[in-house]
PDB file of N, CA and C in Angstrom:
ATOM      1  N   UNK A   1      98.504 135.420 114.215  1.00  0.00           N
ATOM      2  CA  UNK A   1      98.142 135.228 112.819  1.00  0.00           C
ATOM      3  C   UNK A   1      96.670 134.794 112.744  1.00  0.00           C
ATOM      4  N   UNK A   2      95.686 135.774 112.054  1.00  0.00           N
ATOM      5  CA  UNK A   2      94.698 135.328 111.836  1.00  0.00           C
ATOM      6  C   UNK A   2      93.927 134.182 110.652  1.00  0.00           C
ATOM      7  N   UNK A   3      94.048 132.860 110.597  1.00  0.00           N
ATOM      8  CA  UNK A   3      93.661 132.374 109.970  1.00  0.00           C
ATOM      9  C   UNK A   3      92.178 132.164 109.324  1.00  0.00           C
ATOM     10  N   UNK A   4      91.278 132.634 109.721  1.00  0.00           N
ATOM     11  CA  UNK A   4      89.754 132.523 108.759  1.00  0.00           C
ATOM     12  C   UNK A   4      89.422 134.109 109.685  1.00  0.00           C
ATOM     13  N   UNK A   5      89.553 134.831 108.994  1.00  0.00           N
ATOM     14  CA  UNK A   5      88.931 136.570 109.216  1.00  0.00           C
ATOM     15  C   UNK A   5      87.273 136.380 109.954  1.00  0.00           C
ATOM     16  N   UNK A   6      86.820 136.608 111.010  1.00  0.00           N
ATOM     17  CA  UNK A   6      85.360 136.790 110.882  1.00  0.00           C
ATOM     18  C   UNK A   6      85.228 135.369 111.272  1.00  0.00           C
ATOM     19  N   UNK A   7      85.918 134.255 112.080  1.00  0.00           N
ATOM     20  CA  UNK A   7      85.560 133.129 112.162  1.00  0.00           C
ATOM     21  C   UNK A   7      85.256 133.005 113.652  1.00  0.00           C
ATOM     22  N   UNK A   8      85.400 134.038 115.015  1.00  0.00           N
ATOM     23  CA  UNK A   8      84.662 134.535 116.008  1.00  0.00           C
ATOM     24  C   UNK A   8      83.684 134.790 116.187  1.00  0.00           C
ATOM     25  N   UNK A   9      83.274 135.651 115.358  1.00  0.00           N
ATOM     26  CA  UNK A   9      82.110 136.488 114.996  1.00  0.00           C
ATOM     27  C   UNK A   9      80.837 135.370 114.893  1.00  0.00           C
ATOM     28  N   UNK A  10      81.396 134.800 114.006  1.00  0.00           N
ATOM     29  CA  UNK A  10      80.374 133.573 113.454  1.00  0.00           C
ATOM     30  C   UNK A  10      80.144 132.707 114.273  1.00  0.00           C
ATOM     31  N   UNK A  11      81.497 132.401 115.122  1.00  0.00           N
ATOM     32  CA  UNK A  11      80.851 131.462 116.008  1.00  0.00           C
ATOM     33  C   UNK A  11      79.928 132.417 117.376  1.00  0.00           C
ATOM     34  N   UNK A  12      80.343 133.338 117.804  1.00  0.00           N
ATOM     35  CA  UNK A  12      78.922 133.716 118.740  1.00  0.00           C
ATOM     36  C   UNK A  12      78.048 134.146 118.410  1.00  0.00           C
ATOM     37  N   UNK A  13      78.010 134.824 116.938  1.00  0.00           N
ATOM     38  CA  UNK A  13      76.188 134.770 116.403  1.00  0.00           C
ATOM     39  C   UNK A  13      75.901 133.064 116.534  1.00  0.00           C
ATOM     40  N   UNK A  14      76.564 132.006 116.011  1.00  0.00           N
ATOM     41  CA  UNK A  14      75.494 130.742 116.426  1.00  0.00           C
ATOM     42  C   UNK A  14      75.707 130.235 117.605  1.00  0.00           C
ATOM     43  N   UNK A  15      76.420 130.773 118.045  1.00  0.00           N
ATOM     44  CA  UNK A  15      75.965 130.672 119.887  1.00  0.00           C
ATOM     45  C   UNK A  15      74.850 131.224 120.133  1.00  0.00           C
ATOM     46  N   UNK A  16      74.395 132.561 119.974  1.00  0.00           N
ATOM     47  CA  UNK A  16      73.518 132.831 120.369  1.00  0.00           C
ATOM     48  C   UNK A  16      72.352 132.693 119.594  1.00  0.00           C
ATOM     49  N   UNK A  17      72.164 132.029 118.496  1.00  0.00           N
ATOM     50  CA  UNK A  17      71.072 131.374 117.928  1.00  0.00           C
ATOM     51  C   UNK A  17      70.849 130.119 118.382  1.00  0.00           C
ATOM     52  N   UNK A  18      71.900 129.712 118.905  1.00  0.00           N
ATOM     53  CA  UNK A  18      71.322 128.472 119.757  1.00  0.00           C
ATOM     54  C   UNK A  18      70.810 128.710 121.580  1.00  0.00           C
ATOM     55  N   UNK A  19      70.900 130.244 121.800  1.00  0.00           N
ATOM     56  CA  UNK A  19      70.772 130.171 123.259  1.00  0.00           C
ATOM     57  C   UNK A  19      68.988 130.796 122.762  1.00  0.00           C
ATOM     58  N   UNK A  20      68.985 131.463 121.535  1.00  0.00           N
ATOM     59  CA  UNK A  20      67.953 132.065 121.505  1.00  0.00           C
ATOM     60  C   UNK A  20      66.403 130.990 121.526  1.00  0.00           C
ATOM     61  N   UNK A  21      66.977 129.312 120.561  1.00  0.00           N
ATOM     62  CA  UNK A  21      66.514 128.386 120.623  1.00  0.00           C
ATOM     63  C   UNK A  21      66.060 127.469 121.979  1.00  0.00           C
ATOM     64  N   UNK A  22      67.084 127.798 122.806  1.00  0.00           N
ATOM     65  CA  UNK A  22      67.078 127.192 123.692  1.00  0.00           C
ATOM     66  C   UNK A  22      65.437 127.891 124.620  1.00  0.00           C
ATOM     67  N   UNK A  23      65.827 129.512 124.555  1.00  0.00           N
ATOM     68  CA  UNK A  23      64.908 130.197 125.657  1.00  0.00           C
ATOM     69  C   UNK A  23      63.159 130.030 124.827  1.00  0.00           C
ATOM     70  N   UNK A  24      63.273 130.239 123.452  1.00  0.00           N
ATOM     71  CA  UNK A  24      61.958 130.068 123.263  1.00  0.00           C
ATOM     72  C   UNK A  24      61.852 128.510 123.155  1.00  0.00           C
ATOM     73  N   UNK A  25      62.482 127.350 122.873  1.00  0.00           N
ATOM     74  CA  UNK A  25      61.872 125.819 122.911  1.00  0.00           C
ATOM     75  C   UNK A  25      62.682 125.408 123.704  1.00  0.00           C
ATOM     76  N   UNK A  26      62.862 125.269 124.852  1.00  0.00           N
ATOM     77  CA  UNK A  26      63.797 124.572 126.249  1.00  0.00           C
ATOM     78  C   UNK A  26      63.694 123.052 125.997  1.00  0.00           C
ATOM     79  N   UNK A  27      62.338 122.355 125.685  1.00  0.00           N
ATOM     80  CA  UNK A  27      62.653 121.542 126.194  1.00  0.00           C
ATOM     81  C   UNK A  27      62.306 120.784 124.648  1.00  0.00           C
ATOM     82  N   UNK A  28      62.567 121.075 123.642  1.00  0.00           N
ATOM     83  CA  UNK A  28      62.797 120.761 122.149  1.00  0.00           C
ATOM     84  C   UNK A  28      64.115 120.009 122.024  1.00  0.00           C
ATOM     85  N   UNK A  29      65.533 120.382 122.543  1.00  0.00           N
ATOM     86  CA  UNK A  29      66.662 119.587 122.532  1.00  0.00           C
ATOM     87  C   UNK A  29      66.880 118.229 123.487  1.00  0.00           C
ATOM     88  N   UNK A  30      67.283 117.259 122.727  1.00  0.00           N
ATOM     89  CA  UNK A  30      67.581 115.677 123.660  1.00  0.00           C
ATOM     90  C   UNK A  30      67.906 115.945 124.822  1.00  0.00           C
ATOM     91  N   UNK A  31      67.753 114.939 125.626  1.00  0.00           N
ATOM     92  CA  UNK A  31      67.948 114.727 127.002  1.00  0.00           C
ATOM     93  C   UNK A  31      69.239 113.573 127.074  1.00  0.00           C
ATOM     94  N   UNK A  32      70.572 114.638 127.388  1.00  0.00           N
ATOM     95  CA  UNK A  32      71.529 113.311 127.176  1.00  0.00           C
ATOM     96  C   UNK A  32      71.680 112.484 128.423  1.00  0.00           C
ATOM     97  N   UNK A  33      71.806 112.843 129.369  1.00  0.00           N
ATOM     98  CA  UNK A  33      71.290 112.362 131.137  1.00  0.00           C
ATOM     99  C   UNK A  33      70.602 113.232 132.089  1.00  0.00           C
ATOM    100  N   UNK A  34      69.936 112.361 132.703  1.00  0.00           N
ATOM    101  CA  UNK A  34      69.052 113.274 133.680  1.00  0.00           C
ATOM    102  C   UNK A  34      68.211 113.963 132.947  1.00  0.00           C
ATOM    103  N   UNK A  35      68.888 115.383 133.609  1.00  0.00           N
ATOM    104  CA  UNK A  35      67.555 116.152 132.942  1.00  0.00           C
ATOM    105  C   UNK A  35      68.669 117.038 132.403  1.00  0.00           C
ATOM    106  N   UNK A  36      69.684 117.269 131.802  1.00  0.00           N
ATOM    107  CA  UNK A  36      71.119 117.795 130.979  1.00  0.00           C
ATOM    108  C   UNK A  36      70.425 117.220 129.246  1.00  0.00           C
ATOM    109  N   UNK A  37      70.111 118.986 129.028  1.00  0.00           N
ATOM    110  CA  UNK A  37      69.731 118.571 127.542  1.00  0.00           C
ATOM    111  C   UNK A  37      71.176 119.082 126.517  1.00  0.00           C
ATOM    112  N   UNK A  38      70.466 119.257 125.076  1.00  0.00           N
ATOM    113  CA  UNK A  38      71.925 119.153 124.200  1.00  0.00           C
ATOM    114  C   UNK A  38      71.526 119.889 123.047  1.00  0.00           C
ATOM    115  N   UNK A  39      71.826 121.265 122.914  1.00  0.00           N
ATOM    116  CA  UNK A  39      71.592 121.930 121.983  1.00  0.00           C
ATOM    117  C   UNK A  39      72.720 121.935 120.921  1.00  0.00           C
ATOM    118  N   UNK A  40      72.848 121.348 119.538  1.00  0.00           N
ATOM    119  CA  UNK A  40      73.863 121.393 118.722  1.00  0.00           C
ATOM    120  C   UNK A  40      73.842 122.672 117.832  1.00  0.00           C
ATOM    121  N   UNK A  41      75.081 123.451 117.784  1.00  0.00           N
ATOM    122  CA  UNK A  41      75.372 124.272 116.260  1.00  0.00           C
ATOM    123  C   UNK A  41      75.551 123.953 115.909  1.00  0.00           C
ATOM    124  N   UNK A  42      74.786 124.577 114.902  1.00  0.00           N
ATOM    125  CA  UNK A  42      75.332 124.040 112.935  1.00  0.00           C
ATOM    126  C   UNK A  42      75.766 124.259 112.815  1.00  0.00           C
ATOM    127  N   UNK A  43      77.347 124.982 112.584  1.00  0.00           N
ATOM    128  CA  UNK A  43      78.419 125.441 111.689  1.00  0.00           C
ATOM    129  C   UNK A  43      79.604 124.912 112.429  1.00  0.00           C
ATOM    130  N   UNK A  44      79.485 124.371 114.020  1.00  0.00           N
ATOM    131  CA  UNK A  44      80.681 124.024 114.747  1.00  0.00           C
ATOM    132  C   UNK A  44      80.418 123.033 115.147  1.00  0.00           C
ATOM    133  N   UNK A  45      81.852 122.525 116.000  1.00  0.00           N
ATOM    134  CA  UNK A  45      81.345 120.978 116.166  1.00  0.00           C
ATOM    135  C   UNK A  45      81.484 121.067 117.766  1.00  0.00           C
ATOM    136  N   UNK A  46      80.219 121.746 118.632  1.00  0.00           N
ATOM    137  CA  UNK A  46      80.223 122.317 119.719  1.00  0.00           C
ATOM    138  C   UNK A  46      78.776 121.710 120.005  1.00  0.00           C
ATOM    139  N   UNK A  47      78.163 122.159 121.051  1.00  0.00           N
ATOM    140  CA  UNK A  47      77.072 121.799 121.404  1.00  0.00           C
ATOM    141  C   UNK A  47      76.974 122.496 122.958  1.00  0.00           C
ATOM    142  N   UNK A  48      75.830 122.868 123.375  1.00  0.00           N
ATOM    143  CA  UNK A  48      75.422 123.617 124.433  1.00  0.00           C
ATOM    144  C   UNK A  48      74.724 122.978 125.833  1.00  0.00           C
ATOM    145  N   UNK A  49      74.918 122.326 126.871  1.00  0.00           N
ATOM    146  CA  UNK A  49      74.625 121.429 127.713  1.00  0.00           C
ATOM    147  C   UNK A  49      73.772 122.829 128.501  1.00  0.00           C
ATOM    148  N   UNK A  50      72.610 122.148 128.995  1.00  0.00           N
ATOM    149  CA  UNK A  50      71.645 123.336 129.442  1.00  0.00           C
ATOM    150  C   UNK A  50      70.405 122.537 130.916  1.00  0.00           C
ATOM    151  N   UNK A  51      70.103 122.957 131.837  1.00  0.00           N
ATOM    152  CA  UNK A  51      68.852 122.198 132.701  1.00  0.00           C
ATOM    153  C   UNK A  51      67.844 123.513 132.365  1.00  0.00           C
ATOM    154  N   UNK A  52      66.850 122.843 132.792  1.00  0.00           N
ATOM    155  CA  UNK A  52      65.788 123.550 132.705  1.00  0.00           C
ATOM    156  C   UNK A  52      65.452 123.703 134.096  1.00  0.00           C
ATOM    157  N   UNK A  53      65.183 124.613 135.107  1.00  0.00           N
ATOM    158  CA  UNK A  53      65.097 125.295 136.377  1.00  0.00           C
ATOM    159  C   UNK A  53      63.746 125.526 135.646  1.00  0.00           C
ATOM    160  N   UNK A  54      62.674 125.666 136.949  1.00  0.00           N
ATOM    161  CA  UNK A  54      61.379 126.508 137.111  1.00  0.00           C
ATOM    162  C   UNK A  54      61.356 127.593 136.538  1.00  0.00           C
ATOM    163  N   UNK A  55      61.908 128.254 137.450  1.00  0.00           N
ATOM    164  CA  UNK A  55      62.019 129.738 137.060  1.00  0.00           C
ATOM    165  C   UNK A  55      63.644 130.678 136.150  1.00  0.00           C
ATOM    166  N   UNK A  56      64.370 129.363 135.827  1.00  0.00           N
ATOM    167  CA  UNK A  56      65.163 129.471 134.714  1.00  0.00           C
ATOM    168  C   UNK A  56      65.838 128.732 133.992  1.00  0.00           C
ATOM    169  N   UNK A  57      66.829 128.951 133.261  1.00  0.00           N
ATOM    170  CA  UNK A  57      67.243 127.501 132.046  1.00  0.00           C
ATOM    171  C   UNK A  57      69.046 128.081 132.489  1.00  0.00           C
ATOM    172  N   UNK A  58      69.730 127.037 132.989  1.00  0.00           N
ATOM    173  CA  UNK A  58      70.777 126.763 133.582  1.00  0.00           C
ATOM    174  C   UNK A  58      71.702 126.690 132.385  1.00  0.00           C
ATOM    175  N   UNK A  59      72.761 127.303 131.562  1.00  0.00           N
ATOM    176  CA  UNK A  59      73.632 127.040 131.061  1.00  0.00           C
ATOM    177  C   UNK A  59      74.474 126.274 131.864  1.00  0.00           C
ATOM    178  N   UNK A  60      75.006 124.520 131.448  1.00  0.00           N
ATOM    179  CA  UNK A  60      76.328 124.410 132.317  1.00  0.00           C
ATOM    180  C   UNK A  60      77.555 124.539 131.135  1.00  0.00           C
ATOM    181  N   UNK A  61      77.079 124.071 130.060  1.00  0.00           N
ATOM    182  CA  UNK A  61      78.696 124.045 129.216  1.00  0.00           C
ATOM    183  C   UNK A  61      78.489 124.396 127.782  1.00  0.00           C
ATOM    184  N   UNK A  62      79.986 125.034 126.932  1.00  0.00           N
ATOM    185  CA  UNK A  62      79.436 124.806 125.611  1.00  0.00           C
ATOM    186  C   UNK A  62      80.786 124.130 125.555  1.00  0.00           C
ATOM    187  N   UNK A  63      80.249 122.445 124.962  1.00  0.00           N
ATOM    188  CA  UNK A  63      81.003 121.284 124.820  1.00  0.00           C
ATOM    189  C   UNK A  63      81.437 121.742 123.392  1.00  0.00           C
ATOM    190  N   UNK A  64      82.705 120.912 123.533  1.00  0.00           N
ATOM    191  CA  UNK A  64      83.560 120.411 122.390  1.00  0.00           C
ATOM    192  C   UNK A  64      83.569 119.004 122.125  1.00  0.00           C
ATOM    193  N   UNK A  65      82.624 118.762 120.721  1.00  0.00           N
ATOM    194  CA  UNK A  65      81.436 117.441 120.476  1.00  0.00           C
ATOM    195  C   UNK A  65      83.216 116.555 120.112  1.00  0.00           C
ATOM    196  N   UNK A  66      84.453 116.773 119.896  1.00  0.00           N
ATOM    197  CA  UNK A  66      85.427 116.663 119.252  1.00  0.00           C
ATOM    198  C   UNK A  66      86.580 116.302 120.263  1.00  0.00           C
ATOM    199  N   UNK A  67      86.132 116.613 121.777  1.00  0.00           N
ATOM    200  CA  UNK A  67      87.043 116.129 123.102  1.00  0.00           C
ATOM    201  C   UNK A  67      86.508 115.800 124.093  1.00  0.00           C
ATOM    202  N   UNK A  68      87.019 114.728 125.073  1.00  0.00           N
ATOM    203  CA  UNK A  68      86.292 114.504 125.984  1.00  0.00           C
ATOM    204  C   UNK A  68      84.873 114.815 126.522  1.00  0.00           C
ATOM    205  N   UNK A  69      84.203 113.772 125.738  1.00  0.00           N
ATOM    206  CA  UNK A  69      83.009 114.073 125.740  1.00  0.00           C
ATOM    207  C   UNK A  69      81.841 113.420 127.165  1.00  0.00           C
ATOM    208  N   UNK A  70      82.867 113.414 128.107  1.00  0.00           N
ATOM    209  CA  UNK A  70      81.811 113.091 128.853  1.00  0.00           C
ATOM    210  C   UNK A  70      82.518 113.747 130.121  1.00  0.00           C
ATOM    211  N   UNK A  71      83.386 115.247 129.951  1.00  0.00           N
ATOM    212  CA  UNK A  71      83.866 115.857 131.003  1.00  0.00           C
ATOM    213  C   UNK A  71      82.691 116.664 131.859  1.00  0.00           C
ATOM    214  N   UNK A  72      81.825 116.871 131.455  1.00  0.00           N
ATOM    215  CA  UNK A  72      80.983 117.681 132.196  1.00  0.00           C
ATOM    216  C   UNK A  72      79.660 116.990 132.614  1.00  0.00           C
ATOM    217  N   UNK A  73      80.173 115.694 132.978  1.00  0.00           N
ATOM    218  CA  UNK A  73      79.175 115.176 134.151  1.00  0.00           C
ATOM    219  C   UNK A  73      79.598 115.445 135.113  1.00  0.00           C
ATOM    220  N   UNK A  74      78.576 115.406 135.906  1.00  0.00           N
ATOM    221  CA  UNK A  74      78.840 115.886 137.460  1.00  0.00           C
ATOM    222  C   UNK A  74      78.566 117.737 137.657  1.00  0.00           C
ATOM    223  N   UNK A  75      78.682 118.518 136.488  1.00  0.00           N
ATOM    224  CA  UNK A  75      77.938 119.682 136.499  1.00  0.00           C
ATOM    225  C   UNK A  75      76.417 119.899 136.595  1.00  0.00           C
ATOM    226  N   UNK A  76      75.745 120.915 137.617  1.00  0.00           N
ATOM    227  CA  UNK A  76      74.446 120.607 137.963  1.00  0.00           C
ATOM    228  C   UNK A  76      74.200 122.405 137.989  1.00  0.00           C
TER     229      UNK A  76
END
């Protein structure tokens, strides 16, 4: 049963407005430890955990700001 039509969709277009954010301003989002920054969407209650590498920008998670919010320490 589909409850909100088009409510997929929406969420990976602002996924990828937030990855698009990420690649042109890397180092524009907080630093929640270390060097593990924190890109938030607007429309969900998600957020994008990311390092910045030399020669690239490390996706580790797209958190759920809404559960265990401190499961993905220890990802590098």
């Amino acid at each position: 049963e589909i409850k909100c039509p088009g409510l997929g969709s929406r969420f990976l277009e602002e996924a990828e407005r937030c990855l698009f954010t990420i690649v042109e301003y890397p180092e524009s989002s907080p630093v929640l430890q270390g060097d593990i920054r924190r890109q938030l969407m607007r429309s969900f209650p998600y957020g994008l955990l990311y390092t910045i590498k030399p020669d690239f920008i490390r996706l580790l998670a797209v958190m759920n700001l809404c559960r265990h919010p401190l499961y993905w320490i220890g990802r590098n």
